[in-house]
Protein backbone atom coordinates (compact mmCIF):
# COMPACT_ATOMS: atom_id res chain seq x y z
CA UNK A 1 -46.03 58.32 -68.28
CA UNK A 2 -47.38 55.08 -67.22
CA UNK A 3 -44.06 51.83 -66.84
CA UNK A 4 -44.69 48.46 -66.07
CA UNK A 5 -43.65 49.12 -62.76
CA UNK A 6 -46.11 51.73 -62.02
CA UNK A 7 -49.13 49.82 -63.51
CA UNK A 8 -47.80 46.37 -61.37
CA UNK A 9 -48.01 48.93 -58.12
CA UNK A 10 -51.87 49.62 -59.25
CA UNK A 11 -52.23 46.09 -59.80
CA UNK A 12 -54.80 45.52 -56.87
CA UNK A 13 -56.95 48.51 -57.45
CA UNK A 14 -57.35 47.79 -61.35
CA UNK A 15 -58.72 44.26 -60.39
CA UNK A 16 -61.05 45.92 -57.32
CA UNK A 17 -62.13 48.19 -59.57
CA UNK A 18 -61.17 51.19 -57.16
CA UNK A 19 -58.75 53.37 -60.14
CA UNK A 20 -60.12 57.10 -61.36
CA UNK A 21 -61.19 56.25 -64.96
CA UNK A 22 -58.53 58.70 -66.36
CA UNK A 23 -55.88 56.39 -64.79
CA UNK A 24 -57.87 53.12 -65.68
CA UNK A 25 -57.52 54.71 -68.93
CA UNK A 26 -54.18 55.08 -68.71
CA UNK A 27 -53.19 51.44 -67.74
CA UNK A 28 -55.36 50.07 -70.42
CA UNK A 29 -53.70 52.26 -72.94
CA UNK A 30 -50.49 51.39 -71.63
CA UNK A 31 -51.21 47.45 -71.98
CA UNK A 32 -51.86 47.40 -75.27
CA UNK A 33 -48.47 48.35 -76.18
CA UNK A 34 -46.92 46.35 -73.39
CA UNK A 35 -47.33 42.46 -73.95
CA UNK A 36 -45.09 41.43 -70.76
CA UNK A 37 -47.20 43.70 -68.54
CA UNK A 38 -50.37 42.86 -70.57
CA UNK A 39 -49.58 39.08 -69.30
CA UNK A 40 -49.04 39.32 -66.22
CA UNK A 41 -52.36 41.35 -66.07
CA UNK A 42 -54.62 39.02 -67.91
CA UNK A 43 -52.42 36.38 -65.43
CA UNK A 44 -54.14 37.81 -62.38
CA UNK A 45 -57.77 38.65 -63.87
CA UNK A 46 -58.05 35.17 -64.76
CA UNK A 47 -57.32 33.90 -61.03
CA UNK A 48 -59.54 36.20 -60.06
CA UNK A 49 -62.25 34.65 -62.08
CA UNK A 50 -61.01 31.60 -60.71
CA UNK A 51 -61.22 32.45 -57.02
CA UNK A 52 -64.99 33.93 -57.85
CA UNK A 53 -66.30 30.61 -59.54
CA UNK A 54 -65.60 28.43 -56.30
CA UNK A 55 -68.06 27.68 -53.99
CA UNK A 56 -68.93 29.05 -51.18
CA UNK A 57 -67.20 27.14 -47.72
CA UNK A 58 -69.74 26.07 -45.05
CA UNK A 59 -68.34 25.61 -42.30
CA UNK A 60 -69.69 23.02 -39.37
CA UNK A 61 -72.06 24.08 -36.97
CA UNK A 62 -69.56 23.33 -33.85
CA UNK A 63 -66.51 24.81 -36.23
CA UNK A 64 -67.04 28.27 -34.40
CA UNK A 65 -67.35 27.12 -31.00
CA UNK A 66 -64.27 24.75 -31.30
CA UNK A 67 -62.45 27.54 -33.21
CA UNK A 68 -63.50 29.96 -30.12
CA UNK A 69 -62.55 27.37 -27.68
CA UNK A 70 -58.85 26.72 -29.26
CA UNK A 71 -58.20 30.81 -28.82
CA UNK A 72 -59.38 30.76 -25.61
CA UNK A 73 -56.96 28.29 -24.36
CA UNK A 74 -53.92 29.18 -26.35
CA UNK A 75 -54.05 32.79 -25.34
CA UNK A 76 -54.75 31.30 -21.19
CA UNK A 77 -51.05 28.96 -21.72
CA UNK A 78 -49.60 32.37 -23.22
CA UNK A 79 -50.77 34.77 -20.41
CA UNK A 80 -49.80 31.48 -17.69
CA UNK A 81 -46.31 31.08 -19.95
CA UNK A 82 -45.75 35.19 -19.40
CA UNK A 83 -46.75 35.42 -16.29
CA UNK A 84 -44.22 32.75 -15.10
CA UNK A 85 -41.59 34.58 -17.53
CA UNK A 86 -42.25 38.28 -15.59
CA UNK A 87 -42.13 36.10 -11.96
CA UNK A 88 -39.27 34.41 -12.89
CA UNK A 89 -37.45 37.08 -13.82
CA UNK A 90 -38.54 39.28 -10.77
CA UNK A 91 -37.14 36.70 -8.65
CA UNK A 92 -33.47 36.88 -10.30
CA UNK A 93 -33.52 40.11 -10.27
CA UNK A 94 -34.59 40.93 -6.50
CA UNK A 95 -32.20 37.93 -5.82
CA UNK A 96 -29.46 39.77 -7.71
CA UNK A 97 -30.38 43.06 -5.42
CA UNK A 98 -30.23 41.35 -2.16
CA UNK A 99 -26.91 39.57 -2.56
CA UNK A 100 -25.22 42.97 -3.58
CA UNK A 101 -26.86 44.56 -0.51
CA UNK A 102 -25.61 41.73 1.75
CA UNK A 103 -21.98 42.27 0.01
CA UNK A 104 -22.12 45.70 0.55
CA UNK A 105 -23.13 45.31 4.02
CA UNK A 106 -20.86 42.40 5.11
CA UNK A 107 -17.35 43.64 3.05
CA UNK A 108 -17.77 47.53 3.66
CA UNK A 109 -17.10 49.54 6.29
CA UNK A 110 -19.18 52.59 5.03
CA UNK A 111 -20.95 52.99 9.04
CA UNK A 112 -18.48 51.95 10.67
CA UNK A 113 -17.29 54.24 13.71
CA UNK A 114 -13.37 53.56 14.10
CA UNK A 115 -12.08 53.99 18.09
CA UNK A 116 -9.51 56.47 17.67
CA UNK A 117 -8.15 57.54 21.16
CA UNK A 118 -5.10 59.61 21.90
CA UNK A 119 -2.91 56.87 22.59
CA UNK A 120 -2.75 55.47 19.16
CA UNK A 121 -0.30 56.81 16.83
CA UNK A 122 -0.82 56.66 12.90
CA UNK A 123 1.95 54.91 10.94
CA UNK A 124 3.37 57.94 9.65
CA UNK A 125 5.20 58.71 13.07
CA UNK A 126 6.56 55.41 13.43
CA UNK A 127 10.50 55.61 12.38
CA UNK A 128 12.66 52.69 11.57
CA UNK A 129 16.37 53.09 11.97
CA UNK A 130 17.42 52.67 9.16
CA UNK A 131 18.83 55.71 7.38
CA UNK A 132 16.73 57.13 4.83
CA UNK A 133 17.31 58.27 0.58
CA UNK A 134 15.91 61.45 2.07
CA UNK A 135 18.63 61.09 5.44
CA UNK A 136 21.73 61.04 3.13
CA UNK A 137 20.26 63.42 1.03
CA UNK A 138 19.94 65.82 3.70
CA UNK A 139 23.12 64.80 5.25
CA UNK A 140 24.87 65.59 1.91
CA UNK A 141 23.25 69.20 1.39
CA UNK A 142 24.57 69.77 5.25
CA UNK A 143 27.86 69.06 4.60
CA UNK A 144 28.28 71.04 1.82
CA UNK A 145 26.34 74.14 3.56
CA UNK A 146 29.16 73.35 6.04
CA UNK A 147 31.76 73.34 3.75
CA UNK A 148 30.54 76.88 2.28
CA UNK A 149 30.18 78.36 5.49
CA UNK A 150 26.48 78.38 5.47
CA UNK A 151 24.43 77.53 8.37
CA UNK A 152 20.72 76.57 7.83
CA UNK A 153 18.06 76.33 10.33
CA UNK A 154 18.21 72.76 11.68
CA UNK A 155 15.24 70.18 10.75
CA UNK A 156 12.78 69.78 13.24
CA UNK A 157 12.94 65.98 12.20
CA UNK A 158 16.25 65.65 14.21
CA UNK A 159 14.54 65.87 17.40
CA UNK A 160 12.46 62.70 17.24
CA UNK A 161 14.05 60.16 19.68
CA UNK A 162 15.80 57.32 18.39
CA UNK A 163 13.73 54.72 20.67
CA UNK A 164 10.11 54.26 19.94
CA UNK A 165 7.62 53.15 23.26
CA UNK A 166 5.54 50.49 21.24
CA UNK A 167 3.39 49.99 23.92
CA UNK A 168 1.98 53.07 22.72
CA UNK A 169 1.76 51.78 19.24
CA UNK A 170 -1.80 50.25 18.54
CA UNK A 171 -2.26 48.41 15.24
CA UNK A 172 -5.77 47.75 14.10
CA UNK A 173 -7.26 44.21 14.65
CA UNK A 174 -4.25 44.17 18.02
CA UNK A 175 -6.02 42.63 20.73
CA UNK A 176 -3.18 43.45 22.85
């Protein structure tokens, strides 16, 4: 069943002449009972008649050639424009590349061999004096062991002297 919607959609191929009869038919049909649709079609016949009764456009001899010319050098000032656009941006980004490199390079120490000899001693083995949560901890469980007549083995902690050579110790960046 044939709408005005429908017969606007086949609104090109009616005037071209390009519709199967049955649905020519079919829209004619339909526009005689329609007088919204039925305007809006007469509408567009009669600027088609329009268009056809104007005369024909004759252009200038040199029209082509100038029109020819005018492509040529718009699409040369695109292809210069892009071309500085894609070097431009190459640039920046090799740029970018390079100074992340040179970061990486200068700040990292990914490479780097460290001089590691027997004399140095990592922190972790360097004591303080100064008595320890872990000390009085320790202390405290002892005394009580004491107290219960327990006797655990004895840390092996205990043993580390009280005075540290720090001529031994080597800190890095010590130019000592």
């Amino acid at each position: 069943m044939m709408n005005c919607d429908k017969a606007k959609q086949l609104l090109s191929d009616y005037l071209d002449n390009t519709l199967e009869p049955g649905v020519k038919k079919e829209i004619d049909d339909f526009l005689k009972g329609n007088e919204e649709c039925s305007k809006i079609f007469a509408d567009a016949i009669s600027i088609q008649n329009q268009l056809k009764s104007l005369p024909d456009v004759v252009p200038s001899e040199e029209f082509e050639i100038n029109l020819r010319n005018r492509i040529i050098e718009f699409n040369d000032a695109g292809v210069k424009q892009a071309a500085f656009n894609k070097k431009g941006l190459s640039l920046a980004f090799s740029g970018v590349v390079l100074v992340g490199a040179l970061y990486m390079f200068v700040f990292s120490d990914v490479g780097t061999q460290q001089n590691i000899s027997d004399e140095i001693l990592p922190s972790s083995t360097i004591m303080n004096n100064q008595p320890s949560v872990n000390d009085a901890a320790k202390n405290l469980v002892a005394d009580q062991e004491k107290e219960d007549g327990q006797v655990m083995e004895q840390d092996s902690l205990n043993d580390i002297p009280e005075k540290i050579d720090n001529s031994r110790i080597h800190l890095t960046g010590d130019n000592k």
